[in-house]
N, C-alpha and C. Protein backbone atom coordinates (compact mmCIF):
# COMPACT_ATOMS: atom_id res chain seq x y z
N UNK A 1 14.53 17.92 33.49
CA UNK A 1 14.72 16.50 33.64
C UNK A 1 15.96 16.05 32.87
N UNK A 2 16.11 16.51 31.68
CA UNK A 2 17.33 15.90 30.76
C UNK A 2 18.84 16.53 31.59
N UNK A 3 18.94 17.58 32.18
CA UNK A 3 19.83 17.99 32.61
C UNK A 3 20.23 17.53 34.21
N UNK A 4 19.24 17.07 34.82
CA UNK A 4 19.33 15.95 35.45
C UNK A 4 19.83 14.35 35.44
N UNK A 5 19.42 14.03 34.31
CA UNK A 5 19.73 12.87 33.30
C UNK A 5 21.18 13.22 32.94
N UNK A 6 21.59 13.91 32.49
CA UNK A 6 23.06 14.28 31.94
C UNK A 6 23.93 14.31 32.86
N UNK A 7 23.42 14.59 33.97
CA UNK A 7 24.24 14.40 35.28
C UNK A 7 24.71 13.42 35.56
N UNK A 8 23.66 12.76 35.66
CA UNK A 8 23.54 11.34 35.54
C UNK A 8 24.48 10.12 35.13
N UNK A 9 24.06 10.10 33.80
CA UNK A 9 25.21 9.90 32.34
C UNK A 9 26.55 10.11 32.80
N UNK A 10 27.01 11.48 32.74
CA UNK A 10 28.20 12.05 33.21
C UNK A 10 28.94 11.05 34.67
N UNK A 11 28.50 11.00 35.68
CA UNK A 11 29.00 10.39 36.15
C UNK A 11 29.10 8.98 36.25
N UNK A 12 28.31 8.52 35.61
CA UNK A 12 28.26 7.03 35.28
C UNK A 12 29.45 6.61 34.10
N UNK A 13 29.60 7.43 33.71
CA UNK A 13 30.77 7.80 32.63
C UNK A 13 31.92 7.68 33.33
N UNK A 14 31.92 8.50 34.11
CA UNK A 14 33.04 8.82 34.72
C UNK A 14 33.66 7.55 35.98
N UNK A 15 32.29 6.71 36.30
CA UNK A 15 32.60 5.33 36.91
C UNK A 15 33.38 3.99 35.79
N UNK A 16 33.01 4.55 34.35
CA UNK A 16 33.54 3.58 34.01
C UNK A 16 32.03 2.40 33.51
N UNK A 17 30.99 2.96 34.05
CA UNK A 17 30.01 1.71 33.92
C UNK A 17 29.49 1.98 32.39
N UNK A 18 28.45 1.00 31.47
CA UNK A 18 28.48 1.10 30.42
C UNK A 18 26.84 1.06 30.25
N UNK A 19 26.46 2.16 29.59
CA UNK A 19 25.10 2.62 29.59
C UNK A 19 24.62 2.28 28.43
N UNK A 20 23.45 2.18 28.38
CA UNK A 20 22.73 1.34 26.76
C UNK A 20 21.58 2.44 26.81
N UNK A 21 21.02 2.00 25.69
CA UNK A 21 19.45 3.33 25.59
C UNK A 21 18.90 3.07 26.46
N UNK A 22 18.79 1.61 26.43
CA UNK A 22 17.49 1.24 27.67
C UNK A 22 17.57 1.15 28.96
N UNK A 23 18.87 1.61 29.40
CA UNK A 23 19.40 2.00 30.97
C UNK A 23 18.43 3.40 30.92
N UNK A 24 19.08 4.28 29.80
CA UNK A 24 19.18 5.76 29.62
C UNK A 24 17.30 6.07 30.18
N UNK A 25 17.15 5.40 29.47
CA UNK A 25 15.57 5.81 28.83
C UNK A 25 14.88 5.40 30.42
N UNK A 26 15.26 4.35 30.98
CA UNK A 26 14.35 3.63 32.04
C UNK A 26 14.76 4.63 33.00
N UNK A 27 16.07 5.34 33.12
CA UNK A 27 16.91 6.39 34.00
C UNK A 27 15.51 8.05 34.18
N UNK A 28 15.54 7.93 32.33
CA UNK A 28 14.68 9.40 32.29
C UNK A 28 13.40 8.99 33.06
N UNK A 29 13.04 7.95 32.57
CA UNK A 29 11.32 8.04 33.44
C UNK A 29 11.18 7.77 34.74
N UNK A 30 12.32 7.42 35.14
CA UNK A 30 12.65 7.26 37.06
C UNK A 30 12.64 8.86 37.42
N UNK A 31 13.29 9.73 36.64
CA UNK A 31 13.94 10.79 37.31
C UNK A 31 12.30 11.80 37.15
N UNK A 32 11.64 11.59 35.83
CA UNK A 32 10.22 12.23 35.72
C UNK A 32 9.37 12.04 36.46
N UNK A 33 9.08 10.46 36.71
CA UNK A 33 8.17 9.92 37.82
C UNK A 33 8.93 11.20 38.75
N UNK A 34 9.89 10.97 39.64
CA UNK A 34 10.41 11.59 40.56
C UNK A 34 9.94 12.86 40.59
N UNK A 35 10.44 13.85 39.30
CA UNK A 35 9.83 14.97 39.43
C UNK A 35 8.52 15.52 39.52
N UNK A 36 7.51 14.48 38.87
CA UNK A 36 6.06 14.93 38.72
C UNK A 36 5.93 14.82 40.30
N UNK A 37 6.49 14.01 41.31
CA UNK A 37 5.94 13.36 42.70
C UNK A 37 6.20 15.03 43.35
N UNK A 38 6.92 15.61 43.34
CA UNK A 38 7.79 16.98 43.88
C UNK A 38 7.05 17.70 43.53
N UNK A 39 5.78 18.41 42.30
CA UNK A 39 5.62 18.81 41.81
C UNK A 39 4.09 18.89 42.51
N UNK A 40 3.34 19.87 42.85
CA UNK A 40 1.83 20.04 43.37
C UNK A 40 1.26 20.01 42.52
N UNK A 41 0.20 19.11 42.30
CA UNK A 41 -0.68 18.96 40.88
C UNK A 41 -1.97 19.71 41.63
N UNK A 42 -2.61 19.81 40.80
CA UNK A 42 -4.64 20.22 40.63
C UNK A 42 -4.83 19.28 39.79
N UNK A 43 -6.02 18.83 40.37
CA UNK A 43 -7.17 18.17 39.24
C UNK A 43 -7.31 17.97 37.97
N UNK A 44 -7.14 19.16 37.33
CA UNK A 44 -6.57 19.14 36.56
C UNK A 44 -5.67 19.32 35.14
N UNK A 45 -4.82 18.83 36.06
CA UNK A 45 -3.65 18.52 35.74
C UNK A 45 -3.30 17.30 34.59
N UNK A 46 -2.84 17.40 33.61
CA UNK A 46 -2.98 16.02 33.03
C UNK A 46 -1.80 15.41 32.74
N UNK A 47 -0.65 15.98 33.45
CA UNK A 47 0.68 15.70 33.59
C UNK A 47 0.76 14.24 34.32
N UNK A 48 1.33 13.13 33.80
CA UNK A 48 1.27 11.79 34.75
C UNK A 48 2.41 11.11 34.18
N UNK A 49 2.95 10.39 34.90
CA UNK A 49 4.06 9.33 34.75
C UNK A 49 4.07 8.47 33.32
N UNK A 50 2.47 8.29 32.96
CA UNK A 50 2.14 7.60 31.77
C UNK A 50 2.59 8.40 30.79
N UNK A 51 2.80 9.82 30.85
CA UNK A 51 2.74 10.68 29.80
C UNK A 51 3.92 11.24 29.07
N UNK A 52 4.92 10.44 29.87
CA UNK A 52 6.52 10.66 29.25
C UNK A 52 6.76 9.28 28.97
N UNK A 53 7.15 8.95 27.61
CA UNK A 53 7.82 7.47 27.33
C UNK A 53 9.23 7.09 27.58
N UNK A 54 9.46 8.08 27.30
CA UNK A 54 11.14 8.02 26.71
C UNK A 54 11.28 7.23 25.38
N UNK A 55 10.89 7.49 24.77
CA UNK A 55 10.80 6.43 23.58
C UNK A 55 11.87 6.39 22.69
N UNK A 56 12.04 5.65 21.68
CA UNK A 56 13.24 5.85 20.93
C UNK A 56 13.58 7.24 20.26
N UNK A 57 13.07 7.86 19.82
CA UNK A 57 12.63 8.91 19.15
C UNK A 57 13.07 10.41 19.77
N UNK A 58 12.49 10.35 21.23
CA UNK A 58 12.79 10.67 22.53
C UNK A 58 14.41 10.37 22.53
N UNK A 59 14.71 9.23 22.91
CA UNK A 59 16.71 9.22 22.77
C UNK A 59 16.80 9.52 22.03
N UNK A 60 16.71 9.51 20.20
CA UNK A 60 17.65 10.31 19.05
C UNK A 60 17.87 11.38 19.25
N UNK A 61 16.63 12.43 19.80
CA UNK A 61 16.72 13.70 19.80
C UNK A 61 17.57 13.95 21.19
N UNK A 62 17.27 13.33 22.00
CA UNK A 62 18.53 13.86 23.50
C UNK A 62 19.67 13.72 23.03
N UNK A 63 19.94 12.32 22.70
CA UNK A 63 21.31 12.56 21.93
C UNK A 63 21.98 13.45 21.28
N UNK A 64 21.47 14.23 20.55
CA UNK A 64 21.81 14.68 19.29
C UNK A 64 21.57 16.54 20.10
N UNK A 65 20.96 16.40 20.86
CA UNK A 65 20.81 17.69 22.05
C UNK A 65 21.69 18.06 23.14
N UNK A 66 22.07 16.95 23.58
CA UNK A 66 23.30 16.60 24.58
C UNK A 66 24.74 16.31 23.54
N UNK A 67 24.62 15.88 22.53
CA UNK A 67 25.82 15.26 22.34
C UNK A 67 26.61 14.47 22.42
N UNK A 68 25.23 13.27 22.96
CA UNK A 68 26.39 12.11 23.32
C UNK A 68 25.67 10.93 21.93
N UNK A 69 26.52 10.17 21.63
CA UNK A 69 26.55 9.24 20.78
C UNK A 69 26.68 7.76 20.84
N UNK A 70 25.96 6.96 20.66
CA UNK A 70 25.97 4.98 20.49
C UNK A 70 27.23 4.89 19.68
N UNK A 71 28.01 4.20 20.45
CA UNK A 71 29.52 3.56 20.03
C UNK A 71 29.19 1.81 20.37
N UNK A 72 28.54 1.05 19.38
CA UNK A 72 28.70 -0.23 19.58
C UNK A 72 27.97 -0.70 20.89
N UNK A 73 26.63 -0.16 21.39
CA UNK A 73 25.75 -0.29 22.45
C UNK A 73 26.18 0.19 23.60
N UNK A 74 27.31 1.01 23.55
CA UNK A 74 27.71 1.95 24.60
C UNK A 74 27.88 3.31 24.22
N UNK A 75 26.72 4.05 25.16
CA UNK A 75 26.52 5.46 24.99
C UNK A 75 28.01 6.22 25.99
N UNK A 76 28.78 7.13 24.75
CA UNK A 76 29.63 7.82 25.37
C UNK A 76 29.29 9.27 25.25
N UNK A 77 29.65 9.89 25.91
CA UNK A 77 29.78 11.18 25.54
C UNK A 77 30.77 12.19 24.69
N UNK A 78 30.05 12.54 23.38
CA UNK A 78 30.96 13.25 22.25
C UNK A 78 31.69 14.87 22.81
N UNK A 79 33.18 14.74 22.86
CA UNK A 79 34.07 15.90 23.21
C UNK A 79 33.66 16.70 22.24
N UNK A 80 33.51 17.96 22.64
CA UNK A 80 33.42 19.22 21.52
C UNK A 80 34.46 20.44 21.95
N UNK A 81 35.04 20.75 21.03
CA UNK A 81 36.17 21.24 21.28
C UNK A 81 35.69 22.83 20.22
């Protein structure tokens, strides 16, 4: 999912448009919903849409996993060289 998400990011980046956590975050649980739907459940299963937040906590650590960084309520992506 996050590497999906980064895709994401990346080209939204690359439009120029200006992403906040709470784009980011509402982005991840669109793309999870999405994936759990793709995904053949059983009974059970206790995997559900409810069960990913994206929560703040959730962004520090993507961030800091991906590499991208809050510049003044716009998430850019940090060059690593």
């Amino acid at each position: 999912m996050e590497k999906l998400l980064m895709v994401w990011v990346t080209e939204k980046q690359l439009k120029g448009d200006t992403l906040t956590q709470g784009i980011i975050c509402e982005k991840a649980r669109a793309i999870y919903g999405d994936l759990l739907n793709q995904t053949p459940r059983t009974s059970t299963d206790e995997a559900s849409e409810d069960s990913f937040k994206a929560s703040r906590g959730w962004f520090d650590n993507f961030r800091k996993r991906t590499g991208i960084h809050s510049v003044s309520g716009m998430v850019r992506q940090q060059v690593r060289m």
